[in-house]
Protein backbone atom coordinates (compact mmCIF):
# COMPACT_ATOMS: atom_id res chain seq x y z
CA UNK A 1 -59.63 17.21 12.25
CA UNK A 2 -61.74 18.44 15.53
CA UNK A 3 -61.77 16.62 18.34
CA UNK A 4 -65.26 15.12 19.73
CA UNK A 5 -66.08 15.41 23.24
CA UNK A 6 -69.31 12.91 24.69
CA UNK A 7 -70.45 13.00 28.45
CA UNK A 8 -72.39 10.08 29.00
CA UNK A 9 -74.42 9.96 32.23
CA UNK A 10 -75.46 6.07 33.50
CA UNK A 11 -78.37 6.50 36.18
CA UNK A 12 -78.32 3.42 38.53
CA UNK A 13 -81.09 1.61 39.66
CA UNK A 14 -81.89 1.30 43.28
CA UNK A 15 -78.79 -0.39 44.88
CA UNK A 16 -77.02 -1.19 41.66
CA UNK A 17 -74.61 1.96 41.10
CA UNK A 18 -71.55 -0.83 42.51
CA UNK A 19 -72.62 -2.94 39.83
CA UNK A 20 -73.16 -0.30 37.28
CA UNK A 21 -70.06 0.79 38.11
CA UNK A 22 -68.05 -2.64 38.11
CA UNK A 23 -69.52 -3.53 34.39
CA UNK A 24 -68.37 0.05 33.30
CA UNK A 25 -64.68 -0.97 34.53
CA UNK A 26 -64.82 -4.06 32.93
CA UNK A 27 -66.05 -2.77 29.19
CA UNK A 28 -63.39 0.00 29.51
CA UNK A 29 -60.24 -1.47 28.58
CA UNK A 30 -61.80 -2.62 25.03
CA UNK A 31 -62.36 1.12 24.21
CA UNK A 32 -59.10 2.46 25.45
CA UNK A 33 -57.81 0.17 22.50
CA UNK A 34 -59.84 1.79 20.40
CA UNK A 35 -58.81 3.82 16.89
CA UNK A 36 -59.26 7.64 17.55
CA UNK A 37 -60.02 7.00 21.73
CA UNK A 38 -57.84 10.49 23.42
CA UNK A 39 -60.14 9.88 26.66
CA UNK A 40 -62.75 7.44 27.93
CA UNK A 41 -63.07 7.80 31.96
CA UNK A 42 -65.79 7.28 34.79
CA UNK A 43 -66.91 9.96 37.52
CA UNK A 44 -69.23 9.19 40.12
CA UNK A 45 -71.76 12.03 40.69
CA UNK A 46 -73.32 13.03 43.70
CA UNK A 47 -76.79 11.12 43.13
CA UNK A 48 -77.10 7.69 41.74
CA UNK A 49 -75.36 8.45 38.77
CA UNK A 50 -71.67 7.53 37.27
CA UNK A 51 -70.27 10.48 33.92
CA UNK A 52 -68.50 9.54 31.54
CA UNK A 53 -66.08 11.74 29.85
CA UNK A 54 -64.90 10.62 26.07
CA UNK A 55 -62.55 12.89 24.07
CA UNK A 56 -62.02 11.13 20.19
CA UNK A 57 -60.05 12.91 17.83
CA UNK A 58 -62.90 12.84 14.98
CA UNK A 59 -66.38 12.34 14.54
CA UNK A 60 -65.54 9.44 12.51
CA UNK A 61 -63.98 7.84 15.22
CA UNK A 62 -66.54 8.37 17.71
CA UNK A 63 -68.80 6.69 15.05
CA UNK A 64 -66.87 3.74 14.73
CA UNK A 65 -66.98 3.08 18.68
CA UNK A 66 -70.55 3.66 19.04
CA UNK A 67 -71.31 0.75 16.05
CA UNK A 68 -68.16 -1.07 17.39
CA UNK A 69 -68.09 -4.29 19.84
CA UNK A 70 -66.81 -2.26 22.93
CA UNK A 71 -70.21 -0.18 22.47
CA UNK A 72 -71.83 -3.48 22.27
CA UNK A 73 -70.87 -5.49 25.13
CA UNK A 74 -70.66 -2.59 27.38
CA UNK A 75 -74.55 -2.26 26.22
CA UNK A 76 -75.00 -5.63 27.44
CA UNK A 77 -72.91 -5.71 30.38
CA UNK A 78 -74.84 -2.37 31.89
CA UNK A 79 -78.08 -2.96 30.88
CA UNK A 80 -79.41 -4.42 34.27
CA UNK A 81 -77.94 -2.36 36.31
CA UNK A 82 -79.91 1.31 34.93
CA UNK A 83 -83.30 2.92 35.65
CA UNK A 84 -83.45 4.76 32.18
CA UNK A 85 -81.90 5.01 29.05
CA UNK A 86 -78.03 6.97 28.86
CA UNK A 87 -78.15 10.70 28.30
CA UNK A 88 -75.39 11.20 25.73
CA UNK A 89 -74.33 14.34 24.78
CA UNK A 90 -71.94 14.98 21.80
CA UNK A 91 -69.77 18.33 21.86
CA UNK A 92 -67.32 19.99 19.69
CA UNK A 93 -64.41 21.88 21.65
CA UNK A 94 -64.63 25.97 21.69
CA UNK A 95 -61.10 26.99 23.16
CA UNK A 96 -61.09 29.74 25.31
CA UNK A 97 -58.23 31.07 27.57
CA UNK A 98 -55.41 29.17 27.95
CA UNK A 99 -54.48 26.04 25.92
CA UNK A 100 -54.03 23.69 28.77
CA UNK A 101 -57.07 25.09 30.66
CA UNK A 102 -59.43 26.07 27.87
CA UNK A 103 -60.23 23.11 26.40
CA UNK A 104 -60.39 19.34 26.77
């Protein structure tokens, strides 16, 4: 199986990136539990936006999540706190160099 690799970037509405950012922490834990969940973490950007980074170890896993009840909640649990939809990009690894610094 290949790995799947998301970035999923959460634009904050005016004054709500600490609450954006709380309800992300809080739906977190329920994924980490997840079948098939290698990585699932926050970055804040340099604008109003927060990245997150997923690594699953198959598409049918990442599947699962995003019709899952983590997806769900954290769906509800966000919602106020954006100015537009999530930008969700899905990626398959390419290795390149070395193994521990070539791919994710």
């Amino acid at each position: 199986m290949t790995d799947v690799i998301v970035t999923a970037v959460f634009h904050a509405s005016a004054g709500a990136k600490e609450r954006l950012l709380a309800a992300l922490r809080a739906a977190i834990p329920s994924v980490h539990a997840e079948p098939g969940c290698v990585l699932y973490a926050i970055h804040d950007a340099d604008d109003d936006s927060i990245v997150m980074i997923e690594k699953w170890t198959s598409r049918a896993a990442l599947d699962a999540h995003a019709a899952g009840p983590a997806v769900e909640r954290l769906n509800e649990l966000i919602a106020p706190h954006l100015d537009r939809p999530v930008a969700v990009t899905t990626m398959l690894p390419l290795a390149a160099g070395t193994t521990s610094q070539g791919i994710l």
